[in-house]
C-alpha atoms as a PDB file:
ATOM      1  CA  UNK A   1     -59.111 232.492 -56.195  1.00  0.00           C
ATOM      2  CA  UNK A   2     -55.494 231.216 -57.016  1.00  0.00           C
ATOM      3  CA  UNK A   3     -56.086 228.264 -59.853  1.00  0.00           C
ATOM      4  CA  UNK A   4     -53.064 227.258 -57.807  1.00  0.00           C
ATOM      5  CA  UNK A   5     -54.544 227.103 -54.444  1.00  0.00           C
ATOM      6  CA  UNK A   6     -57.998 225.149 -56.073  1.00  0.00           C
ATOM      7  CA  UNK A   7     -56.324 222.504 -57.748  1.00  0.00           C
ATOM      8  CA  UNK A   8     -53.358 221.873 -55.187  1.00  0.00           C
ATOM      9  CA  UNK A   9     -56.687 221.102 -53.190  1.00  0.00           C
ATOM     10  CA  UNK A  10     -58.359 219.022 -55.589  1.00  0.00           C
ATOM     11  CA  UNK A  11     -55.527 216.978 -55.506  1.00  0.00           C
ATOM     12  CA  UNK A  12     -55.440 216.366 -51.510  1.00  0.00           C
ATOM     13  CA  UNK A  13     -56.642 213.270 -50.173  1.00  0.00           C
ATOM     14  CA  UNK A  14     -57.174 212.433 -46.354  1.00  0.00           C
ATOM     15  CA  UNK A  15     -54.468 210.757 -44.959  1.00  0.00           C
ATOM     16  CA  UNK A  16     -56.076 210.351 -42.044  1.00  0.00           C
ATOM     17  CA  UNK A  17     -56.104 206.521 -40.774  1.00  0.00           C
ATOM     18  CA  UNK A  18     -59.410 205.213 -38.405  1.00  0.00           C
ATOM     19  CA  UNK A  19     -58.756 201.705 -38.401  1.00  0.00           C
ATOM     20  CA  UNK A  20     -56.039 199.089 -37.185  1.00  0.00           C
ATOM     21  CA  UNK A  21     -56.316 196.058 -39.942  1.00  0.00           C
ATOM     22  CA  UNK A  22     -59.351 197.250 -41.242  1.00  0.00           C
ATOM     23  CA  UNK A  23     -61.163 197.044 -38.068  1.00  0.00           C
ATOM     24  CA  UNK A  24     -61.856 200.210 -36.478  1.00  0.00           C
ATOM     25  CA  UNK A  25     -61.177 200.809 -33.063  1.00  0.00           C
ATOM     26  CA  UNK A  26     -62.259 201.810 -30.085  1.00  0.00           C
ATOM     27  CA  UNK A  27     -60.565 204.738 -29.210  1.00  0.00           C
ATOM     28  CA  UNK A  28     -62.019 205.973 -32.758  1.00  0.00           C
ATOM     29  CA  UNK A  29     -65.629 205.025 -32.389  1.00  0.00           C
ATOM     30  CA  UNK A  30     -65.212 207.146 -29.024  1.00  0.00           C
ATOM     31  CA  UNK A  31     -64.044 210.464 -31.395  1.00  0.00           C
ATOM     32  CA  UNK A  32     -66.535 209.577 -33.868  1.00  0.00           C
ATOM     33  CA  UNK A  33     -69.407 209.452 -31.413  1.00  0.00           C
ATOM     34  CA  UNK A  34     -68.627 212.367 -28.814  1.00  0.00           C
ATOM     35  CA  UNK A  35     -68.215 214.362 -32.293  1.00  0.00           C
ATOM     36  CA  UNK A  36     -71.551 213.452 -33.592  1.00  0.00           C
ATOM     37  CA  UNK A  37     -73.012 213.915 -29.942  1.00  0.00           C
ATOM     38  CA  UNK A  38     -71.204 217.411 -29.465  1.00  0.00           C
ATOM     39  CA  UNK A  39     -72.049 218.772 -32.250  1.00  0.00           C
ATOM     40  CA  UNK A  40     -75.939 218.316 -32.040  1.00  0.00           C
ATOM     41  CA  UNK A  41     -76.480 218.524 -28.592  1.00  0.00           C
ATOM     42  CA  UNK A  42     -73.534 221.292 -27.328  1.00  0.00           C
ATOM     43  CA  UNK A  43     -70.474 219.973 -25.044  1.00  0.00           C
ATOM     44  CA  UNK A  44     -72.383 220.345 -21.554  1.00  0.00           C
ATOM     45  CA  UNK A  45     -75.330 218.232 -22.815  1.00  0.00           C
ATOM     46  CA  UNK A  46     -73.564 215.283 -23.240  1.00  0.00           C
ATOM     47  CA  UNK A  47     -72.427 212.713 -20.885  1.00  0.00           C
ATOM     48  CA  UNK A  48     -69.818 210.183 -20.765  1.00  0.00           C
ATOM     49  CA  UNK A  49     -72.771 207.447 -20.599  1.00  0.00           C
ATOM     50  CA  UNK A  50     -73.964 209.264 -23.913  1.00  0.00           C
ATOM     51  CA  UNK A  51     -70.567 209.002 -25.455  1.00  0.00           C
ATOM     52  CA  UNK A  52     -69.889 205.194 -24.429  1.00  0.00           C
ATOM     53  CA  UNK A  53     -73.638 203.933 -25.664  1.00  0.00           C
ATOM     54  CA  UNK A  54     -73.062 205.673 -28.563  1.00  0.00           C
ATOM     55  CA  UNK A  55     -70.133 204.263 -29.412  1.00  0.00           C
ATOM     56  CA  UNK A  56     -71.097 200.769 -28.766  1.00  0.00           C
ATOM     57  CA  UNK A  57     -68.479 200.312 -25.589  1.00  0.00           C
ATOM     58  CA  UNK A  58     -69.037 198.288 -23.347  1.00  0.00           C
ATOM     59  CA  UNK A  59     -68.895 200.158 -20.299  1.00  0.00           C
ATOM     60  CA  UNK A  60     -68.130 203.772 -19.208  1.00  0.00           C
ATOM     61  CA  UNK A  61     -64.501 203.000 -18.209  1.00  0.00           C
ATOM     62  CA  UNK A  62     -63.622 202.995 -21.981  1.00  0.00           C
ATOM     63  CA  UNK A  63     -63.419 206.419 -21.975  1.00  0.00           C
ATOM     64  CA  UNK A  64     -61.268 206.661 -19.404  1.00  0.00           C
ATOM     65  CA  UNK A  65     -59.117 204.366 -20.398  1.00  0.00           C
ATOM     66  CA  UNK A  66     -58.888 205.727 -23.768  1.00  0.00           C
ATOM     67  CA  UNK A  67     -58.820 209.576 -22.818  1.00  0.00           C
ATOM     68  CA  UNK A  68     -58.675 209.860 -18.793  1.00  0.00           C
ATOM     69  CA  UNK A  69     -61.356 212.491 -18.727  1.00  0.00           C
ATOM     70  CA  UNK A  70     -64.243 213.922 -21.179  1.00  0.00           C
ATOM     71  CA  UNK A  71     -62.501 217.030 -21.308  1.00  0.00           C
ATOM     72  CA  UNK A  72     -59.437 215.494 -22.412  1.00  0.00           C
ATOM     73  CA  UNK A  73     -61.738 214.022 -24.952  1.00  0.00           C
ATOM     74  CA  UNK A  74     -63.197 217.048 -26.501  1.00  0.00           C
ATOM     75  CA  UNK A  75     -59.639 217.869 -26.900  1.00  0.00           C
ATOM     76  CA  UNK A  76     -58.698 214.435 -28.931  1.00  0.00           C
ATOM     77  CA  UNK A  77     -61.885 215.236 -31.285  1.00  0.00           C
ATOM     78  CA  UNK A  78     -60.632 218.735 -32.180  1.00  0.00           C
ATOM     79  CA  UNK A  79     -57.568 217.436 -32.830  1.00  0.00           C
ATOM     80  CA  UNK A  80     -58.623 214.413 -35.231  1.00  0.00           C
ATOM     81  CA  UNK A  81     -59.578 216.491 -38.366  1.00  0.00           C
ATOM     82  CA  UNK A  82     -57.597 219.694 -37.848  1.00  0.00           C
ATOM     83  CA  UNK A  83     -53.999 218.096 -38.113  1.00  0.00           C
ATOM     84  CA  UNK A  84     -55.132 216.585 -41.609  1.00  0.00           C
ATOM     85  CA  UNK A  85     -56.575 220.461 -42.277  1.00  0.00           C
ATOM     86  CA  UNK A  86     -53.133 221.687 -41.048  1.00  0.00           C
ATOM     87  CA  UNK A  87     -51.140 219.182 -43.286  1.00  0.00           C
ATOM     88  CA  UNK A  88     -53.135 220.538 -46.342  1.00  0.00           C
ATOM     89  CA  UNK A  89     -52.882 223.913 -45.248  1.00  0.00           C
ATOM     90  CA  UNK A  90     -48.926 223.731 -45.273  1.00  0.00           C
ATOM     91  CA  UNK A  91     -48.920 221.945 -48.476  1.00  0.00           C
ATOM     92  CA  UNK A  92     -51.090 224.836 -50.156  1.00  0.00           C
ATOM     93  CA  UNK A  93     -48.567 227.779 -48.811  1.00  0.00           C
ATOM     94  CA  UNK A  94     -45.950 225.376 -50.458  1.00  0.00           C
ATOM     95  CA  UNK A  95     -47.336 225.800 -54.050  1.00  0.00           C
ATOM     96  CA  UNK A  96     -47.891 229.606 -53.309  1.00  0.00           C
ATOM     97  CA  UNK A  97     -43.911 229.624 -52.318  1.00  0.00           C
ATOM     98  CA  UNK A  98     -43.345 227.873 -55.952  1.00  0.00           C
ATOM     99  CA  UNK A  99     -46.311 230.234 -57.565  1.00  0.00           C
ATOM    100  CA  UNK A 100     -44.317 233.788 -56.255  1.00  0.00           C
ATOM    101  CA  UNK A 101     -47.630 234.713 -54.022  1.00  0.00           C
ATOM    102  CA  UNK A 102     -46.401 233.668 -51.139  1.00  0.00           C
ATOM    103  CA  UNK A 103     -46.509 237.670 -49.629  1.00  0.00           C
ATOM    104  CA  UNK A 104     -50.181 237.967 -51.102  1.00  0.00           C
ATOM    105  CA  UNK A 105     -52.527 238.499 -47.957  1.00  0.00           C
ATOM    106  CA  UNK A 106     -55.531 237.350 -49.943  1.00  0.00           C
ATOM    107  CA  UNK A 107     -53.933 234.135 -51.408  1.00  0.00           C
ATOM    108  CA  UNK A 108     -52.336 233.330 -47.787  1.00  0.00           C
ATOM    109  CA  UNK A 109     -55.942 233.783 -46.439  1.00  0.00           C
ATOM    110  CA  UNK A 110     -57.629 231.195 -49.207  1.00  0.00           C
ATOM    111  CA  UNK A 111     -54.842 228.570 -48.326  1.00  0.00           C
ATOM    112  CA  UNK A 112     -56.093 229.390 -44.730  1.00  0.00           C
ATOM    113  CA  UNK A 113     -59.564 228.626 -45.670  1.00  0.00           C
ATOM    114  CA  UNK A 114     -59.472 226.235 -48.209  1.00  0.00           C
ATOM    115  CA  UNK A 115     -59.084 223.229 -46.378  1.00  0.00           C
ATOM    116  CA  UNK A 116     -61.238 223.904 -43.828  1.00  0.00           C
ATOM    117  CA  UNK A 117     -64.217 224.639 -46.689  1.00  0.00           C
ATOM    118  CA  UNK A 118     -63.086 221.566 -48.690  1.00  0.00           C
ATOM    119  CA  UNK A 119     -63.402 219.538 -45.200  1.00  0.00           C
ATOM    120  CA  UNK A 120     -67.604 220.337 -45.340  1.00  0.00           C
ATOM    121  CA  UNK A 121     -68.452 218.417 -48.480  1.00  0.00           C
ATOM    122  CA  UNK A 122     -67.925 215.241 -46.076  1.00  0.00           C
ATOM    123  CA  UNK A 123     -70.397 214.550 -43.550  1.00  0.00           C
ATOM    124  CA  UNK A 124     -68.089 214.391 -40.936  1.00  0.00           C
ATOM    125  CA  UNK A 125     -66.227 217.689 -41.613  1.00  0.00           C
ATOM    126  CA  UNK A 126     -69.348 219.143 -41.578  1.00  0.00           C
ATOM    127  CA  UNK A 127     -70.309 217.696 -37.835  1.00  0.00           C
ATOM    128  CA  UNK A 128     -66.931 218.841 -37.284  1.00  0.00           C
ATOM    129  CA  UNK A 129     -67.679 222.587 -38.461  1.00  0.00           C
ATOM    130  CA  UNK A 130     -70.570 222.284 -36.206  1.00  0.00           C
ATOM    131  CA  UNK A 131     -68.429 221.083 -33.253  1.00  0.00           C
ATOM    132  CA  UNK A 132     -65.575 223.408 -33.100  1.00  0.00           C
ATOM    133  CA  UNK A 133     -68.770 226.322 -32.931  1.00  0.00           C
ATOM    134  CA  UNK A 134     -69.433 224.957 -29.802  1.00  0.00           C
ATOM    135  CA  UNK A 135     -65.434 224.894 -28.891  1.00  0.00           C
ATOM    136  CA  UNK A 136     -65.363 228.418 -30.037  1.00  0.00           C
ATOM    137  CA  UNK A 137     -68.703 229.548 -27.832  1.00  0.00           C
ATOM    138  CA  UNK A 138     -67.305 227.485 -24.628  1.00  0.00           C
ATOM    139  CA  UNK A 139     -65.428 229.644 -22.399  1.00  0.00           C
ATOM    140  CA  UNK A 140     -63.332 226.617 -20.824  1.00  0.00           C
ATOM    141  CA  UNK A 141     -61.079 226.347 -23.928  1.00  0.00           C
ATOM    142  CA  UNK A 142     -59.017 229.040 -25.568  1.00  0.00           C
ATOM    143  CA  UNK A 143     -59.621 228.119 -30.064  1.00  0.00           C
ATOM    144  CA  UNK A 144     -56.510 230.401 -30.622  1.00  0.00           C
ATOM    145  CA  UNK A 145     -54.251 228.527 -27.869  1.00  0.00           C
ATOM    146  CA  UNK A 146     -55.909 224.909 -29.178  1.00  0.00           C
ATOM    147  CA  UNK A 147     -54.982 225.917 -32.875  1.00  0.00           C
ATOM    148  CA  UNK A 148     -51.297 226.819 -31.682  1.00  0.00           C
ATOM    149  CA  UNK A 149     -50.966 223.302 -29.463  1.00  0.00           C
ATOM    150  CA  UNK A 150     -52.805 220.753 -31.749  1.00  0.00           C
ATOM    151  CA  UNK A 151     -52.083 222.143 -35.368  1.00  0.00           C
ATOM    152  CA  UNK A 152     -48.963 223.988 -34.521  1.00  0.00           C
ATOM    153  CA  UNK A 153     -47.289 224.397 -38.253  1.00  0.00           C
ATOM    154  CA  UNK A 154     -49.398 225.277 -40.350  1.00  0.00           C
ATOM    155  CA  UNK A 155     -50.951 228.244 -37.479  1.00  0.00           C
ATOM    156  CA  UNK A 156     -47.535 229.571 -36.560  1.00  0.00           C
ATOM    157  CA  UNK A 157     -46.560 229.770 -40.715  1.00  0.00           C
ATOM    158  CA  UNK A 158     -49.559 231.641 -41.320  1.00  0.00           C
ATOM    159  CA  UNK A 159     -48.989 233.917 -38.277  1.00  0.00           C
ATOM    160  CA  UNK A 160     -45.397 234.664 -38.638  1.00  0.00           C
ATOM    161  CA  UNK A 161     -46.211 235.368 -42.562  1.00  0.00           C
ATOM    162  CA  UNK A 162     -48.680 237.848 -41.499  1.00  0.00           C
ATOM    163  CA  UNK A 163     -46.333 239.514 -39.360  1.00  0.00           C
ATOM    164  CA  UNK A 164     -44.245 239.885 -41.795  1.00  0.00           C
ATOM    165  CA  UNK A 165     -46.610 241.430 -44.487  1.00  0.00           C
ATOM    166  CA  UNK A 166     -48.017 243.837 -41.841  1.00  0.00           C
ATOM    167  CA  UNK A 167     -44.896 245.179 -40.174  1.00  0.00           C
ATOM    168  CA  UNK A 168     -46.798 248.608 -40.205  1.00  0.00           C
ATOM    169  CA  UNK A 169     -49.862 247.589 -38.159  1.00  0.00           C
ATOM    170  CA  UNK A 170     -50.000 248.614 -35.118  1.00  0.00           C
ATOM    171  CA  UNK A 171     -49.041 245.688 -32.968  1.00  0.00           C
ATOM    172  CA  UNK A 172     -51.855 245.678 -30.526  1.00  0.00           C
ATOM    173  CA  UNK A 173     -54.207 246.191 -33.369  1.00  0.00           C
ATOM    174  CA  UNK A 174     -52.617 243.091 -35.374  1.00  0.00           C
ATOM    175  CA  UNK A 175     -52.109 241.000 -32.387  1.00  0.00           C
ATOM    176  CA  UNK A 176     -56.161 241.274 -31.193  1.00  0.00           C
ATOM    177  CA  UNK A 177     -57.021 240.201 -35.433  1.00  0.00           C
ATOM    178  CA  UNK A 178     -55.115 237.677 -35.137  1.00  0.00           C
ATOM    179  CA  UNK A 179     -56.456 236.240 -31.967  1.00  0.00           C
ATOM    180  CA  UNK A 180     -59.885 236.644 -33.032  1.00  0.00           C
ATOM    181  CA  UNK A 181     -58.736 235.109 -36.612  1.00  0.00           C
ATOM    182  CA  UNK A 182     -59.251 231.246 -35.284  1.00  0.00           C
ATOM    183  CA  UNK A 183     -62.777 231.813 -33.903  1.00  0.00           C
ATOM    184  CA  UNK A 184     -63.869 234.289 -37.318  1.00  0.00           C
ATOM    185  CA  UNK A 185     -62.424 231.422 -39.530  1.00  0.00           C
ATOM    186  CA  UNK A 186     -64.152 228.662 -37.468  1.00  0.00           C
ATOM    187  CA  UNK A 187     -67.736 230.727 -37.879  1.00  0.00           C
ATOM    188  CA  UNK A 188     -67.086 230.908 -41.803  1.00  0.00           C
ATOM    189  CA  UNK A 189     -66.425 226.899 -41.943  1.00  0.00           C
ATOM    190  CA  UNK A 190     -69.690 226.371 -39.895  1.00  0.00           C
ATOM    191  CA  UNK A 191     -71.523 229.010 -42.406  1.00  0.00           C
ATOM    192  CA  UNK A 192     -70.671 227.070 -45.096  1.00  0.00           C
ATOM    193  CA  UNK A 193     -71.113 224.100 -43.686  1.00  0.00           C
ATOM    194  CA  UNK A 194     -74.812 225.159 -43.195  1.00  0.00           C
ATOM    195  CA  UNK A 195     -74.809 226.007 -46.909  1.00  0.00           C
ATOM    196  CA  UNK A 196     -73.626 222.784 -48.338  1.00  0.00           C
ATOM    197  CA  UNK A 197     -75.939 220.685 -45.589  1.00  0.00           C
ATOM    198  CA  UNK A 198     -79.217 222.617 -47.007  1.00  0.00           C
ATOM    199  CA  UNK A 199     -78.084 222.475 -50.681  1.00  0.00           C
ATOM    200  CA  UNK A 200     -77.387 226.227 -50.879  1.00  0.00           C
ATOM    201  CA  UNK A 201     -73.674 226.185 -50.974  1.00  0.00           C
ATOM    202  CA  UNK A 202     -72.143 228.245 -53.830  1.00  0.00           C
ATOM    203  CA  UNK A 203     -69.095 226.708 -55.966  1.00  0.00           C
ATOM    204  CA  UNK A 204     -66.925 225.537 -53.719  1.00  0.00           C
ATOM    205  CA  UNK A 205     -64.072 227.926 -55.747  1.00  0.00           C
ATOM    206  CA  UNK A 206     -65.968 230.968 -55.011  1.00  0.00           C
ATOM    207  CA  UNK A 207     -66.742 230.171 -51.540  1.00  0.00           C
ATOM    208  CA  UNK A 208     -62.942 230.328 -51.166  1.00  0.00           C
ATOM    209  CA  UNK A 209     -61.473 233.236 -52.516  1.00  0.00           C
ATOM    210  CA  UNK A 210     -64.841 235.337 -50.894  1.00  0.00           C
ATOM    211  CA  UNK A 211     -63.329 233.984 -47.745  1.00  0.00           C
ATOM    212  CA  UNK A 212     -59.845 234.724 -48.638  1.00  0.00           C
ATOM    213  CA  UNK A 213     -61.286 238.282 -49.653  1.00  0.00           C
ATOM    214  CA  UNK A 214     -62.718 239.177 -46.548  1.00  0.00           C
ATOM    215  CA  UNK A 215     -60.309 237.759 -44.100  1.00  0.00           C
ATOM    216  CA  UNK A 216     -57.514 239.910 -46.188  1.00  0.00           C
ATOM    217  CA  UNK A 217     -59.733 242.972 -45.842  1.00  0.00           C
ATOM    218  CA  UNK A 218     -60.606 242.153 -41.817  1.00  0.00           C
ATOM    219  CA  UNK A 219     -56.488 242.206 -41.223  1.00  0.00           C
ATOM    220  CA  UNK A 220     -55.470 244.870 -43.913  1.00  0.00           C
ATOM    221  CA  UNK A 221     -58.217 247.241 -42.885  1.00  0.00           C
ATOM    222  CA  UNK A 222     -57.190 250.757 -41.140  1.00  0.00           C
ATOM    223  CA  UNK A 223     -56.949 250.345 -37.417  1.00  0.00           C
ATOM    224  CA  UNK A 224     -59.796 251.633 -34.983  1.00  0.00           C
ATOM    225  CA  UNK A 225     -59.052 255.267 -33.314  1.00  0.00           C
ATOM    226  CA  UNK A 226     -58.069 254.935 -29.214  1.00  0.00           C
END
């Protein structure tokens, strides 16, 4: 793994803000609690009641208020961690720019990655992990077309650097990898995830550039025969 890529991410703090004067807010107790609920119980188990008990609101309008619908919910929940991901995603293909590996496939994957491992060691990212699983496994909502709507720079700089490090693939072949690559990545967070929960987890560093490894080898490999 890149030294640069490990301690770029050392480095990265969330930036991510919960609270209004210290107090947090409704509207974040609602993301807190439908991620929590989603993620142990699956997206069709839970109910808005659930969701509004759990949050402490005071009635089941809150959620509507806040959201309009539970869908539109689920939606606000995914989007909660993975802009911070994204933001240390971009900031990662940054130092590979300044580093000269910025056409490295395997680097490119581990700045893909990295955040998204880092993310576990926190409770939270780890109910998160768990969460977008159930995203991924839910055929009402499309990971690859969520990635490209909610975390839109850091996906499309990845993608369009693929591109153009794989101008030989075939371009149905690289097209289907790279529409699978959301839902692949999102397994490997929960995996790990898993790992660090049950105290199993290798070193963080090596988790990363395995990851980086394999993802290079799943998009470099030689197409299938028709």
């Amino acid at each position: 793994m890149s030294s640069i890529i490990f301690t770029a991410m050392q480095q990265n703090t969330s930036s991510r803000s919960s609270s209004v004067g210290g107090k947090v807010t409704t509207k974040v107790k609602l993301i807190r609690a439908a991620e929590r609920l989603f993620a142990e119980n699956g997206l069709g188990a839970v109910s808005v009641r659930d969701i509004t008990r759990a949050a402490g609101a005071r009635n089941e309008s809150a959620l509507h208020y806040h959201f309009g619908s539970k869908e539109a919910l689920i939606r606000a929940v995914f989007a909660d961690r993975i802009k911070d991901i994204d933001g240390k995603r971009l900031a990662l293909l940054a130092d590979l720019d300044r580093d000269g590996n910025s056409g490295d496939i395997t680097r490119l994957m581990e700045a893909t990655m990295a955040p998204m491992f880092e993310a576990c060691l926190d409770e939270g990212g780890r109910l998160y992990a768990t969460f977008l699983m159930q995203i991924a496994a839910d055929p009402r909502f499309d990971v690859d077309r969520l990635m490209d709507e909610l975390a839109p720079d850091g996906v499309r700089e990845v993608s369009e650097r693929l591109r153009a490090e794989l101008p030989e693939m075939p371009q149905q072949t690289l097209a289907t990898r790279m529409r699978r690559l959301p839902a692949i990545s999102i397994s490997m967070m929960a995996d790990h995830a898993r790992e660090v929960a049950g105290g199993t987890a290798p070193s963080l560093k090596w988790a990363i550039a395995e990851a980086g490894a394999s993802l290079a080898a799943y998009l470099t490999g030689k197409p299938g025969r028709s």
